[in-house]
PDB file of N, CA and C in Angstrom:
ATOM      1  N   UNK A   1     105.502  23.038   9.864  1.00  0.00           N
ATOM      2  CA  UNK A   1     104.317  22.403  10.422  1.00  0.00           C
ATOM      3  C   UNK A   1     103.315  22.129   9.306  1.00  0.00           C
ATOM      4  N   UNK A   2     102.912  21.045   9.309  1.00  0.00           N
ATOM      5  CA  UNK A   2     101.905  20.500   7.976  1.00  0.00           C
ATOM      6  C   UNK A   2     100.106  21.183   8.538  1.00  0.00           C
ATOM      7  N   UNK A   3      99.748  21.615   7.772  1.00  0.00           N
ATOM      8  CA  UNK A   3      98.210  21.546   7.980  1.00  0.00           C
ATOM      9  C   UNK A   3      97.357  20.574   8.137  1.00  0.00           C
ATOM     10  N   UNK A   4      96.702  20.202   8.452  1.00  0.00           N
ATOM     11  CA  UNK A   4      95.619  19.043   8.671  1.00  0.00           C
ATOM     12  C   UNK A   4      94.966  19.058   7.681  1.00  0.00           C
ATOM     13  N   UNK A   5      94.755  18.287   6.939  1.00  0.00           N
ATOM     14  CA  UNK A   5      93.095  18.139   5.580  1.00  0.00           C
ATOM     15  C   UNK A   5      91.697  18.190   6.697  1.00  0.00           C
ATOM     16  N   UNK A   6      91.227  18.452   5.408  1.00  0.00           N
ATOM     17  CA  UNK A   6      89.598  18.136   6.241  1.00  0.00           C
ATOM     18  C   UNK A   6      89.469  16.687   6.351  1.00  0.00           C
ATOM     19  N   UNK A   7      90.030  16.031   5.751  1.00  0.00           N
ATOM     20  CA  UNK A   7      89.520  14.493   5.772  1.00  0.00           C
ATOM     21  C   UNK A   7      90.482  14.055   7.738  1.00  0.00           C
ATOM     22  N   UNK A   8      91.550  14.630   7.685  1.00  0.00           N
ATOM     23  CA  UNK A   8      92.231  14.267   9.011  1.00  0.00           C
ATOM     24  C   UNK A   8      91.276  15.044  10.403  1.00  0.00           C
ATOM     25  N   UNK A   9      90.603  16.316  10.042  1.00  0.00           N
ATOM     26  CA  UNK A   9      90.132  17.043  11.033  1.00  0.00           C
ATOM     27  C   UNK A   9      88.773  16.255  11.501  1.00  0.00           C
ATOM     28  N   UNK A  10      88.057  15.706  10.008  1.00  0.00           N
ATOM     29  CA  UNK A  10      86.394  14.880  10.108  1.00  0.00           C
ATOM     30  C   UNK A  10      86.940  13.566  11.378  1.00  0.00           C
ATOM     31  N   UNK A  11      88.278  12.623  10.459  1.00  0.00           N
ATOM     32  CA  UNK A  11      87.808  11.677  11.090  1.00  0.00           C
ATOM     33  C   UNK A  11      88.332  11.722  12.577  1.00  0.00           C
ATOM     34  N   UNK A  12      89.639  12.642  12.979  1.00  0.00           N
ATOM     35  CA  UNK A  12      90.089  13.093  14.524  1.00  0.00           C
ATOM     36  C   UNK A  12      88.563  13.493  15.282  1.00  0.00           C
ATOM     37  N   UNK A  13      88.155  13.725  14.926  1.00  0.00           N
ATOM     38  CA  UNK A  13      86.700  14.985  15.658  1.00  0.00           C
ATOM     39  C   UNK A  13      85.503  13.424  15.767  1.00  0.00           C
ATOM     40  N   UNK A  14      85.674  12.834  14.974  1.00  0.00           N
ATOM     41  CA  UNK A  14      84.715  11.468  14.790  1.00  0.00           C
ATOM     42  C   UNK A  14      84.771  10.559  15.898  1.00  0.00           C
ATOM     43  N   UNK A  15      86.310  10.640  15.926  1.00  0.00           N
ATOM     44  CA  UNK A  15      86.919   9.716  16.723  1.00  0.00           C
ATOM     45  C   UNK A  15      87.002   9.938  17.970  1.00  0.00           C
ATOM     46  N   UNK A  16      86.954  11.039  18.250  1.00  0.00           N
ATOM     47  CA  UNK A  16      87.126  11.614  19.663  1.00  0.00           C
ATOM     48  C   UNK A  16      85.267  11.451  20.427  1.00  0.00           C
ATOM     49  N   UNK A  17      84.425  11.566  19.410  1.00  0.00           N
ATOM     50  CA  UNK A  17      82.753  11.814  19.957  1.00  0.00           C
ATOM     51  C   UNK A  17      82.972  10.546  19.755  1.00  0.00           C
ATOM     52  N   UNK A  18      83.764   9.195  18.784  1.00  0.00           N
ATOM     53  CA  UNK A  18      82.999   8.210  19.662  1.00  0.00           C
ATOM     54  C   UNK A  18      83.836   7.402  20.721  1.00  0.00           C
ATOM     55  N   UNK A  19      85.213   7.717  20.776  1.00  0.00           N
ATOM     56  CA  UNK A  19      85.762   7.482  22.115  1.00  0.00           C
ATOM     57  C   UNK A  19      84.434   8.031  23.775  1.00  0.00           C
ATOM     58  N   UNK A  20      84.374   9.284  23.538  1.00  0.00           N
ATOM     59  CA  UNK A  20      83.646   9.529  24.577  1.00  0.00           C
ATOM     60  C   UNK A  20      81.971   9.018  24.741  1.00  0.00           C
ATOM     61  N   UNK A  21      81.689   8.319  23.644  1.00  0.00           N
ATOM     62  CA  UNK A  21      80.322   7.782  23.537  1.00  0.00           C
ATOM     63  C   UNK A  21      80.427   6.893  24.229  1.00  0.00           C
ATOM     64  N   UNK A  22      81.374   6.080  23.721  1.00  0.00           N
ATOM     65  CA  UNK A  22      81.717   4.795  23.986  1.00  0.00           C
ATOM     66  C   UNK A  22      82.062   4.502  25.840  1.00  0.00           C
ATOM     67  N   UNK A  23      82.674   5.863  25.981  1.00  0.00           N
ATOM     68  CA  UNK A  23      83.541   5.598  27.616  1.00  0.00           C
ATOM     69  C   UNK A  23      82.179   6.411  28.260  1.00  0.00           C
ATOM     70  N   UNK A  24      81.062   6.412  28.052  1.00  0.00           N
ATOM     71  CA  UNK A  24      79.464   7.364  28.937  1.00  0.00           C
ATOM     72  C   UNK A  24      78.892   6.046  28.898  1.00  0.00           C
ATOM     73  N   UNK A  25      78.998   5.053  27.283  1.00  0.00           N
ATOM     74  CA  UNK A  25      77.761   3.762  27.479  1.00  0.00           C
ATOM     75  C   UNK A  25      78.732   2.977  28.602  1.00  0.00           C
ATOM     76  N   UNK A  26      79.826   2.878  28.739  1.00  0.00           N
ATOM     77  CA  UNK A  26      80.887   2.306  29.795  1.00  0.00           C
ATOM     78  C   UNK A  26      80.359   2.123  31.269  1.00  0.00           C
ATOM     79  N   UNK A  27      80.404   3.961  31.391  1.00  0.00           N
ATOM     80  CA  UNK A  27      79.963   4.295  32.743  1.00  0.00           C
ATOM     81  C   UNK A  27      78.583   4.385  33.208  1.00  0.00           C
ATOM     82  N   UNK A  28      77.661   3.900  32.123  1.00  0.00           N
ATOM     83  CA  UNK A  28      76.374   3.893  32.259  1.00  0.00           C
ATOM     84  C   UNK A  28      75.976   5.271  32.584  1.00  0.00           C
ATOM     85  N   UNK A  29      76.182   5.874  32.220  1.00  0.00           N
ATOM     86  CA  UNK A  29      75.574   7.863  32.320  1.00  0.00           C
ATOM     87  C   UNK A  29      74.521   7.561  32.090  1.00  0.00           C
ATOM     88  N   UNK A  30      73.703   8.347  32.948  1.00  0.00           N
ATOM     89  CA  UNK A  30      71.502   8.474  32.993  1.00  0.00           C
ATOM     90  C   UNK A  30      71.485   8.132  32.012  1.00  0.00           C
ATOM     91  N   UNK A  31      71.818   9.166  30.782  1.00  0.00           N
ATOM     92  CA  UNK A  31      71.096   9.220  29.276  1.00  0.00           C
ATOM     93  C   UNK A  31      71.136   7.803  28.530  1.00  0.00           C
ATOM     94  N   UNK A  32      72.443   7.178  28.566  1.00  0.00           N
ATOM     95  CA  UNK A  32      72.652   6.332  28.248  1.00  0.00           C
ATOM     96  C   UNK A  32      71.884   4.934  28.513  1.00  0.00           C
ATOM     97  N   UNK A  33      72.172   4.580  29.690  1.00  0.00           N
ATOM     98  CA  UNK A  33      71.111   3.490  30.476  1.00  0.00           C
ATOM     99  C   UNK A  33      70.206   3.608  30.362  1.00  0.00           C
ATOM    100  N   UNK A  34      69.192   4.985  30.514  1.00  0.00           N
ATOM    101  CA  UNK A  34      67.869   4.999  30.079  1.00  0.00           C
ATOM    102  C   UNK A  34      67.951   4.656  28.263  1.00  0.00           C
ATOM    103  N   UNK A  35      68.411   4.880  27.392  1.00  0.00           N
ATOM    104  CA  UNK A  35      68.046   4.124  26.119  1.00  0.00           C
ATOM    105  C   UNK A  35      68.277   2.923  25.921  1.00  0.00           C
ATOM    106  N   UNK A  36      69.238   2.538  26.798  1.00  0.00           N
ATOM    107  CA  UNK A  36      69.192   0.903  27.383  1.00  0.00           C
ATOM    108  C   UNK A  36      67.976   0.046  27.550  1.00  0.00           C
ATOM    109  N   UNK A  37      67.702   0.839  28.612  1.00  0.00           N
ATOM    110  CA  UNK A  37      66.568   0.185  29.571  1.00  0.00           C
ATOM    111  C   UNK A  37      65.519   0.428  28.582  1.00  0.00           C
ATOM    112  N   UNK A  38      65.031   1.424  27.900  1.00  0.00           N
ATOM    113  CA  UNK A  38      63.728   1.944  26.920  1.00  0.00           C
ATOM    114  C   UNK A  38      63.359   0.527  25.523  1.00  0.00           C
ATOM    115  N   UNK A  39      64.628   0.349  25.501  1.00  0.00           N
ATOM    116  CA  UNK A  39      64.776   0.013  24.340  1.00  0.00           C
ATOM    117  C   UNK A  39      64.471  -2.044  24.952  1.00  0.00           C
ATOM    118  N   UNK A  40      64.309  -2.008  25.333  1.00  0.00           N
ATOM    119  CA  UNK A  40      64.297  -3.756  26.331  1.00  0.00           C
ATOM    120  C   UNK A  40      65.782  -4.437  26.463  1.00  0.00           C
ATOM    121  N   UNK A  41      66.919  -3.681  26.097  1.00  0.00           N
ATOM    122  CA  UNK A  41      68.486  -4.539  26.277  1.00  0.00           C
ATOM    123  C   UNK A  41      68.483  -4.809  27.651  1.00  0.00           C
ATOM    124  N   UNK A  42      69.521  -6.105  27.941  1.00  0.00           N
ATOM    125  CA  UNK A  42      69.897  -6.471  29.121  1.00  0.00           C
ATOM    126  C   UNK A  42      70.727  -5.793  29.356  1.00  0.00           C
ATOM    127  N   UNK A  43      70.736  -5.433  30.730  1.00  0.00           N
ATOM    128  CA  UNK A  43      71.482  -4.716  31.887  1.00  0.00           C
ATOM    129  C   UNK A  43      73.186  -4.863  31.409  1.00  0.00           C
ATOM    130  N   UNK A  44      73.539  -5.866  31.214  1.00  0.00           N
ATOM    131  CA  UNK A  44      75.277  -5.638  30.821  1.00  0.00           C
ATOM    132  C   UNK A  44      75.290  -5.615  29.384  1.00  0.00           C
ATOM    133  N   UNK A  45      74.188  -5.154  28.156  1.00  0.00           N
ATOM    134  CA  UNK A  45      74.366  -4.692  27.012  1.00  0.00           C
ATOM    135  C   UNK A  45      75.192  -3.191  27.031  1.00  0.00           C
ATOM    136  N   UNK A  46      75.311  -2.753  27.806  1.00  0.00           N
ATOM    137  CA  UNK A  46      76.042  -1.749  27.631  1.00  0.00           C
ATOM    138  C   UNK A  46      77.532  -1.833  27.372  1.00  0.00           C
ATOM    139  N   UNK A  47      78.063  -3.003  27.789  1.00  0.00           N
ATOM    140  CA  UNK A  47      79.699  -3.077  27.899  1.00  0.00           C
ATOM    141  C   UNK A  47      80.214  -3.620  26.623  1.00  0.00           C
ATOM    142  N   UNK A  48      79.287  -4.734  25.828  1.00  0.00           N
ATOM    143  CA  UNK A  48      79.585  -4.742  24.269  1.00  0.00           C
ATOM    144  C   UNK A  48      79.837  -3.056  23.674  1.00  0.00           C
ATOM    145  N   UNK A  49      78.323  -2.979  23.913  1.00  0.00           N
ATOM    146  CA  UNK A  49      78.069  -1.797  22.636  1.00  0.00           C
ATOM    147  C   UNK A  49      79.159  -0.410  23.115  1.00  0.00           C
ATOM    148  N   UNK A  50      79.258  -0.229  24.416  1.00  0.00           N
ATOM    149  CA  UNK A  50      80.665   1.022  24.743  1.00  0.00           C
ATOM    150  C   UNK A  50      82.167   0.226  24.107  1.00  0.00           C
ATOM    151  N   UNK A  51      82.175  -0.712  24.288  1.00  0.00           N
ATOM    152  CA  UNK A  51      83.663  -1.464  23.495  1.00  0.00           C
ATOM    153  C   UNK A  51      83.674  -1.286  22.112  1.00  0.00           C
ATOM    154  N   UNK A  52      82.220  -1.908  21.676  1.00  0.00           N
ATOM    155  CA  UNK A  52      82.017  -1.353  20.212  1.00  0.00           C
ATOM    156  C   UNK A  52      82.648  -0.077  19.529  1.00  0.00           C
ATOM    157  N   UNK A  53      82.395   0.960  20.431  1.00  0.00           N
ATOM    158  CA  UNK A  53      82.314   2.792  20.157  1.00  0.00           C
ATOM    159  C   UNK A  53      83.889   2.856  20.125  1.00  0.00           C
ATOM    160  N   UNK A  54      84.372   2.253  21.316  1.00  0.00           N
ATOM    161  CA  UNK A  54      86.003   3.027  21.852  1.00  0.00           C
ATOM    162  C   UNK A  54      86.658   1.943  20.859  1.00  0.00           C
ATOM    163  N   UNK A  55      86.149   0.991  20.268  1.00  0.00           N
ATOM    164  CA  UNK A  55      87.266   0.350  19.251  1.00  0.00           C
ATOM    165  C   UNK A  55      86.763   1.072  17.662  1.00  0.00           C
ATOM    166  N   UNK A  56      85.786   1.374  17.764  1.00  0.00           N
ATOM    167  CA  UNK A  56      85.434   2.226  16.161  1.00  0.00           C
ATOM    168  C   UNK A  56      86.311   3.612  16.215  1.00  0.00           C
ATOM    169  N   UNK A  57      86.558   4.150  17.811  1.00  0.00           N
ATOM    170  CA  UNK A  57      87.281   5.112  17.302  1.00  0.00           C
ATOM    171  C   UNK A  57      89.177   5.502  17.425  1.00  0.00           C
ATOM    172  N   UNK A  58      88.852   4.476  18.342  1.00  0.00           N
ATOM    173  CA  UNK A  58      90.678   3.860  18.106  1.00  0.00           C
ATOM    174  C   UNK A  58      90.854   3.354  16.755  1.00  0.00           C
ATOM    175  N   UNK A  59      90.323   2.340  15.818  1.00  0.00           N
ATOM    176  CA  UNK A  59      90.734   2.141  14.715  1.00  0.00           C
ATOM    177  C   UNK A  59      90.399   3.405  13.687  1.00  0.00           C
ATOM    178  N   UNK A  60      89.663   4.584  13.698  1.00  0.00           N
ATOM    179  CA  UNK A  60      90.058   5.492  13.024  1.00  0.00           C
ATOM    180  C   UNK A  60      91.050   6.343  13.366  1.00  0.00           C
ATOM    181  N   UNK A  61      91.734   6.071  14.346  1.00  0.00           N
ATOM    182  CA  UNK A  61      92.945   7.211  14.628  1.00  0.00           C
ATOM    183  C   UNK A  61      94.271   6.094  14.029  1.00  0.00           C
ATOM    184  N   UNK A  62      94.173   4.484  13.145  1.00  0.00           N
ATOM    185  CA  UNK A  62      94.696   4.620  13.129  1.00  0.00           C
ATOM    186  C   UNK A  62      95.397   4.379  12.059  1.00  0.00           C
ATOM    187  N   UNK A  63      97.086   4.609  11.234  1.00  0.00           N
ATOM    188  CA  UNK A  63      97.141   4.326   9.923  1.00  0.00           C
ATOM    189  C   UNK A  63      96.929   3.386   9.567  1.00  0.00           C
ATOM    190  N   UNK A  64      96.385   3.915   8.300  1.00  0.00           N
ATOM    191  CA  UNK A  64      96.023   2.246   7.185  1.00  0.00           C
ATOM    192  C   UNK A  64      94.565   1.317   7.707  1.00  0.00           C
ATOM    193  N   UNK A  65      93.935   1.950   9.036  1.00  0.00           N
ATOM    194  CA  UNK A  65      93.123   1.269   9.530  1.00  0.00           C
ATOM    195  C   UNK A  65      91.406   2.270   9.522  1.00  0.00           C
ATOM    196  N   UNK A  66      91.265   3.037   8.906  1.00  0.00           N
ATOM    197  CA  UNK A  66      90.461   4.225   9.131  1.00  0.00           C
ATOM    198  C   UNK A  66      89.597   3.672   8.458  1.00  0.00           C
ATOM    199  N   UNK A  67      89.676   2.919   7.239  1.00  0.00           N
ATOM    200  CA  UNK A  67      88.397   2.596   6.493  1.00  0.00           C
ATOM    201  C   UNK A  67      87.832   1.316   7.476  1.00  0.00           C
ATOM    202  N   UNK A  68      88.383   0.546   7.810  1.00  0.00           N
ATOM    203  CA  UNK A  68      87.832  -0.331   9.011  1.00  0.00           C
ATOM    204  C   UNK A  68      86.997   0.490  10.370  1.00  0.00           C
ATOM    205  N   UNK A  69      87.512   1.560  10.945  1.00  0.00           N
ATOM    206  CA  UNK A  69      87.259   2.056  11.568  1.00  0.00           C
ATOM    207  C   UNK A  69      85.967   3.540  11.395  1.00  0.00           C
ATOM    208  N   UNK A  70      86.207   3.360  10.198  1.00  0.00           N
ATOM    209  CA  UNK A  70      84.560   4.478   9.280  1.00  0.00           C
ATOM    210  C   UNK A  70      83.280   3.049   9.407  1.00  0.00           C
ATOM    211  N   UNK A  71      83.835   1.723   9.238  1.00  0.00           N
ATOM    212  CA  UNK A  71      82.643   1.202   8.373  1.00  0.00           C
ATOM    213  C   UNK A  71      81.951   0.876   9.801  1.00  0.00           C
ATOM    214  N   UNK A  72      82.984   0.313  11.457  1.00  0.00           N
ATOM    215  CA  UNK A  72      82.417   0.003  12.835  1.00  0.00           C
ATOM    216  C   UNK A  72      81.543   1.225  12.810  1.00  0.00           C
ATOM    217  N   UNK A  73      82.292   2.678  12.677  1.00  0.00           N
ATOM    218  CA  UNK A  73      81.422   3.573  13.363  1.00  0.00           C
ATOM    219  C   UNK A  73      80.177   3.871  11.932  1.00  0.00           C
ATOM    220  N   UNK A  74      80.131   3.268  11.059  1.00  0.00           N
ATOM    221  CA  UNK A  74      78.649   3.512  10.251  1.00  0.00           C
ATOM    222  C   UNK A  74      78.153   2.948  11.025  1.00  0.00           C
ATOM    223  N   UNK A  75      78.011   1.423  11.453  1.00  0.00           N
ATOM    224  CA  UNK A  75      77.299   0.769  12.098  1.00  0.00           C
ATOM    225  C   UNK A  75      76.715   1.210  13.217  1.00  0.00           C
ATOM    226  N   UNK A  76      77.627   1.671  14.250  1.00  0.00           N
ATOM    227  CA  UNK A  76      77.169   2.390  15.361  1.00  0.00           C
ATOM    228  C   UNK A  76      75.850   3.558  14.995  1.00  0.00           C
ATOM    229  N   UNK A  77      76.905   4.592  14.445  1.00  0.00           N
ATOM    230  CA  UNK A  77      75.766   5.521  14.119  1.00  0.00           C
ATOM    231  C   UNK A  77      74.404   5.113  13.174  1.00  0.00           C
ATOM    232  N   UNK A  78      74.515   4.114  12.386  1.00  0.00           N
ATOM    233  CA  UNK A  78      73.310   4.058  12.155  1.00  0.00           C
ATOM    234  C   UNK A  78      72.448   3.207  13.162  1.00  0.00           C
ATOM    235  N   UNK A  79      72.970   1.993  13.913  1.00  0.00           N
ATOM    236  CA  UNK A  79      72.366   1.747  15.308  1.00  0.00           C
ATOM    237  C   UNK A  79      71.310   2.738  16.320  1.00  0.00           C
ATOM    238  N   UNK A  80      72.659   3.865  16.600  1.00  0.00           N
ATOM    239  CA  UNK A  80      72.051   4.880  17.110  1.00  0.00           C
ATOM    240  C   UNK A  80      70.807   5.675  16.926  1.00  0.00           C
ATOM    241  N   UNK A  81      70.865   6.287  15.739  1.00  0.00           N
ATOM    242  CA  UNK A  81      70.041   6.699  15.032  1.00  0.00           C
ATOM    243  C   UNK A  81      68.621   5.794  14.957  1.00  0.00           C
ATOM    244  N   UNK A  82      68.609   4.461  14.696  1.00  0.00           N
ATOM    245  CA  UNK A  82      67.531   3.402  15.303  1.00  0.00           C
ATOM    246  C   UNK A  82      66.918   3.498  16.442  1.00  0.00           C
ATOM    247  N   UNK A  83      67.773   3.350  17.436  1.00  0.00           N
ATOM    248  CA  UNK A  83      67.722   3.329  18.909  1.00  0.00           C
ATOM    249  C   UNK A  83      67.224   4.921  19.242  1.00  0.00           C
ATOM    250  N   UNK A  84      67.595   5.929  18.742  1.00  0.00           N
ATOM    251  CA  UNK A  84      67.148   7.282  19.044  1.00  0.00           C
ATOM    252  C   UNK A  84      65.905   7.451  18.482  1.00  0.00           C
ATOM    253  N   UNK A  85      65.068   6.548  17.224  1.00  0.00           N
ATOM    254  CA  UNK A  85      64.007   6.762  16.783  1.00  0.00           C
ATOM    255  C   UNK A  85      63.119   6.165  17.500  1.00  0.00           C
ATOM    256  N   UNK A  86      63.467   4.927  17.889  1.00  0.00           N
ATOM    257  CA  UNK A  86      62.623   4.243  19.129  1.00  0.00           C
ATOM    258  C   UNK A  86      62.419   4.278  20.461  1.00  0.00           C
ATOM    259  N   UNK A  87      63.251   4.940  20.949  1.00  0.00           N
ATOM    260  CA  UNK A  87      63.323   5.586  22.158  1.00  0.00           C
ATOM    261  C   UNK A  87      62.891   6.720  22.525  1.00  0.00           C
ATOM    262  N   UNK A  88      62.750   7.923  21.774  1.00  0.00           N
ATOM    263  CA  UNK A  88      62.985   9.472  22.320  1.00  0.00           C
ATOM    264  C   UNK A  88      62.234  10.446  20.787  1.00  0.00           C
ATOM    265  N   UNK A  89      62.031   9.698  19.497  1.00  0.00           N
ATOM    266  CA  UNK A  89      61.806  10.260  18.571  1.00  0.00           C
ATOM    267  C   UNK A  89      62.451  10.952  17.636  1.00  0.00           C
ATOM    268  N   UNK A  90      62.451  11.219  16.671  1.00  0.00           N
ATOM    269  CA  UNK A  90      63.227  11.828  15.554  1.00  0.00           C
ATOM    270  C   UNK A  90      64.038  13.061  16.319  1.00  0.00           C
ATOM    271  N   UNK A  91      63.110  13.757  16.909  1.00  0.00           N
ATOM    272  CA  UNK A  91      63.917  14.980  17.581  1.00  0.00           C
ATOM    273  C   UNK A  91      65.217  14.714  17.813  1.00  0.00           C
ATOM    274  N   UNK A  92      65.408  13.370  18.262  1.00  0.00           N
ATOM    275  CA  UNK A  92      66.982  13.652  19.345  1.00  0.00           C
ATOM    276  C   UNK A  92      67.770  12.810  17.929  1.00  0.00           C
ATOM    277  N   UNK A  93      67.367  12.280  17.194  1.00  0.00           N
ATOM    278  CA  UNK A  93      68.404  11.561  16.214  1.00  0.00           C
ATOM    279  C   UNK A  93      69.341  12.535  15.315  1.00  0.00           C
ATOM    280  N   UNK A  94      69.249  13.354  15.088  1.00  0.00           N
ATOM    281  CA  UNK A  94      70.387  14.190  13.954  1.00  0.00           C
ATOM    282  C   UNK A  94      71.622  13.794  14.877  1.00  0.00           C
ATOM    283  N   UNK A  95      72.109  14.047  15.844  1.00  0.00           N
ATOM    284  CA  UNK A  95      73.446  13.807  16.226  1.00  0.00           C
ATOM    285  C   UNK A  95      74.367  12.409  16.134  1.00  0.00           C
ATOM    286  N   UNK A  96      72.949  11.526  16.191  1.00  0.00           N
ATOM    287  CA  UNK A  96      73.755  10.247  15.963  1.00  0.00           C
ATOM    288  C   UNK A  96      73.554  10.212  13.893  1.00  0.00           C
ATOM    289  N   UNK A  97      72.468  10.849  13.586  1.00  0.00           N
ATOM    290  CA  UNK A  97      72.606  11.112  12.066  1.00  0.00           C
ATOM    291  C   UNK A  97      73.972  11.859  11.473  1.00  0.00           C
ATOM    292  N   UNK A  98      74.582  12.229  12.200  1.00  0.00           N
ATOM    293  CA  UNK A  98      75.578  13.096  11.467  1.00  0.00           C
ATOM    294  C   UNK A  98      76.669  12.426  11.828  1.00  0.00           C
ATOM    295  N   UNK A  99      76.545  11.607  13.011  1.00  0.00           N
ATOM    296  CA  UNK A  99      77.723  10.642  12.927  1.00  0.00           C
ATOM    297  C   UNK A  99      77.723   9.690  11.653  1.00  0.00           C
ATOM    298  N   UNK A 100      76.812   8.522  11.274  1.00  0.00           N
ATOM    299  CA  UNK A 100      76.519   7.817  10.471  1.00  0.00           C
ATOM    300  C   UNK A 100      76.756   8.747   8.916  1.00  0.00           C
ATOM    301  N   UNK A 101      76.356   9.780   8.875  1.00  0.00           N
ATOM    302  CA  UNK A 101      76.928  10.471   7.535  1.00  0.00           C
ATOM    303  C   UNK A 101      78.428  10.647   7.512  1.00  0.00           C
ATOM    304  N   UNK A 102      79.071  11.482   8.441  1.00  0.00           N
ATOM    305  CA  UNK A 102      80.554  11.767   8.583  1.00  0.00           C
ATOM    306  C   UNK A 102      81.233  10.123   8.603  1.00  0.00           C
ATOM    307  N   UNK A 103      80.588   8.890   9.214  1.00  0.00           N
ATOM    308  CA  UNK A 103      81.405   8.036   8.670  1.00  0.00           C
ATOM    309  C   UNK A 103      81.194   7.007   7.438  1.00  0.00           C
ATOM    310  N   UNK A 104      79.953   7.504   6.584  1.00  0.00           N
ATOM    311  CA  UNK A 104      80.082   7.127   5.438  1.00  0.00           C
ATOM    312  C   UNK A 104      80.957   7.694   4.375  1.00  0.00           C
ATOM    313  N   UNK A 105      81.415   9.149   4.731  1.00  0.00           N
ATOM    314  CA  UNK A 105      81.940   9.857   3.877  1.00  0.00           C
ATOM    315  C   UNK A 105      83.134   9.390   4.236  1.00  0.00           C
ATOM    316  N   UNK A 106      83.636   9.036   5.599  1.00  0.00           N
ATOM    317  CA  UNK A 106      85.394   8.299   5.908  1.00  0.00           C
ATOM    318  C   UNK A 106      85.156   7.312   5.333  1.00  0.00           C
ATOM    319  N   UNK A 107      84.323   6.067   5.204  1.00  0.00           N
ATOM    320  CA  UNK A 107      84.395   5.430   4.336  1.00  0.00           C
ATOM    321  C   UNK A 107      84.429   5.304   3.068  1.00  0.00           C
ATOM    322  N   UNK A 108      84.269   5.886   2.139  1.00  0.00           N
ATOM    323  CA  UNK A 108      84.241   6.635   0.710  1.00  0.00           C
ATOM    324  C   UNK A 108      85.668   6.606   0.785  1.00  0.00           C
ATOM    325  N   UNK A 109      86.070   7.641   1.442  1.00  0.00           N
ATOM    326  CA  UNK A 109      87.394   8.572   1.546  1.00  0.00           C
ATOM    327  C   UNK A 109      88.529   7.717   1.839  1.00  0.00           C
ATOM    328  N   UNK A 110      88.539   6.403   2.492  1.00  0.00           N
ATOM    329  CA  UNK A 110      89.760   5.482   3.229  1.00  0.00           C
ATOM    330  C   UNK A 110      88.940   3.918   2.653  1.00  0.00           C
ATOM    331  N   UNK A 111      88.489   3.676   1.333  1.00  0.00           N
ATOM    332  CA  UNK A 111      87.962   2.105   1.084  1.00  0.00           C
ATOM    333  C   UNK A 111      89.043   1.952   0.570  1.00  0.00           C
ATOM    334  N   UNK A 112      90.326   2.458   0.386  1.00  0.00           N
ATOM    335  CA  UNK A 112      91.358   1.248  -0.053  1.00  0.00           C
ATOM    336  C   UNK A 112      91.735   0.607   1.294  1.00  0.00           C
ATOM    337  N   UNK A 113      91.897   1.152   2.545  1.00  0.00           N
ATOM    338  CA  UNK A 113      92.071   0.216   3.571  1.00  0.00           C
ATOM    339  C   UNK A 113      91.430  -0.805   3.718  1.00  0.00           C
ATOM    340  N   UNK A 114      90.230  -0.650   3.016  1.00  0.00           N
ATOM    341  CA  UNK A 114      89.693  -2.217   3.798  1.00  0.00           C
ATOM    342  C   UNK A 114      90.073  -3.563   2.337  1.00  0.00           C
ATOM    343  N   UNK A 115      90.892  -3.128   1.417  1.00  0.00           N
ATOM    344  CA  UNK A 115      91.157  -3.462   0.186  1.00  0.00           C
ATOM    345  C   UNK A 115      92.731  -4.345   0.853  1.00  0.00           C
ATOM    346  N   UNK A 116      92.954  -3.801   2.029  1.00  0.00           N
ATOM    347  CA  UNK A 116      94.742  -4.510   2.278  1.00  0.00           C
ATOM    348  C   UNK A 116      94.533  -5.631   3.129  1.00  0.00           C
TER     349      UNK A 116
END
């Protein structure tokens, strides 16, 4: 049985918070819709930006495709992190901050993919 690297454990664990980000902005969960609504987006902005999430983290699960799939979810998370400063205040942003870090560092870590 092979061990996992840290680089396989970061971006599995990445991928999985933004599969489920992605499938809450989907279902419109309270939290979600309310930064919707806070923020002035239209009512079906949610179904881009959840497609956005569940394809940033399908393309990091997959080979040869992870550096594509680090650079969607920088975007996201640094989105987020926007949207959490304008909405709710610094308080609630570290979580979408630590996304946007963990996928700058997959990006670092997988830029020959976006090289093929």
């Amino acid at each position: 049985m092979r061990i996992p690297t840290l680089s396989t454990l970061l971006r599995t664990a990445t991928a999985l918070v933004m599969l489920a980000a992605g499938l809450a902005v989907l279902a419109n969960f309270d939290r979600m819709g309310h930064r919707f609504a806070v923020l002035g987006a239209a009512p079906w902005m949610h179904y881009p930006a959840g497609l956005f999430q569940i394809l940033a983290g399908v393309m990091l699960l997959l080979p040869g495709r992870a550096g594509y799939g680090a650079a969607l979810t920088l975007i996201a998370g640094t989105a987020a992190t926007a949207a959490h400063a304008a909405t709710l205040g610094w308080d609630s942003a570290p979580p979408a901050m630590a996304i946007a870090a963990a996928s700058a560092l997959m990006l670092w870590r997988h830029r020959a993919d976006l090289k093929r």
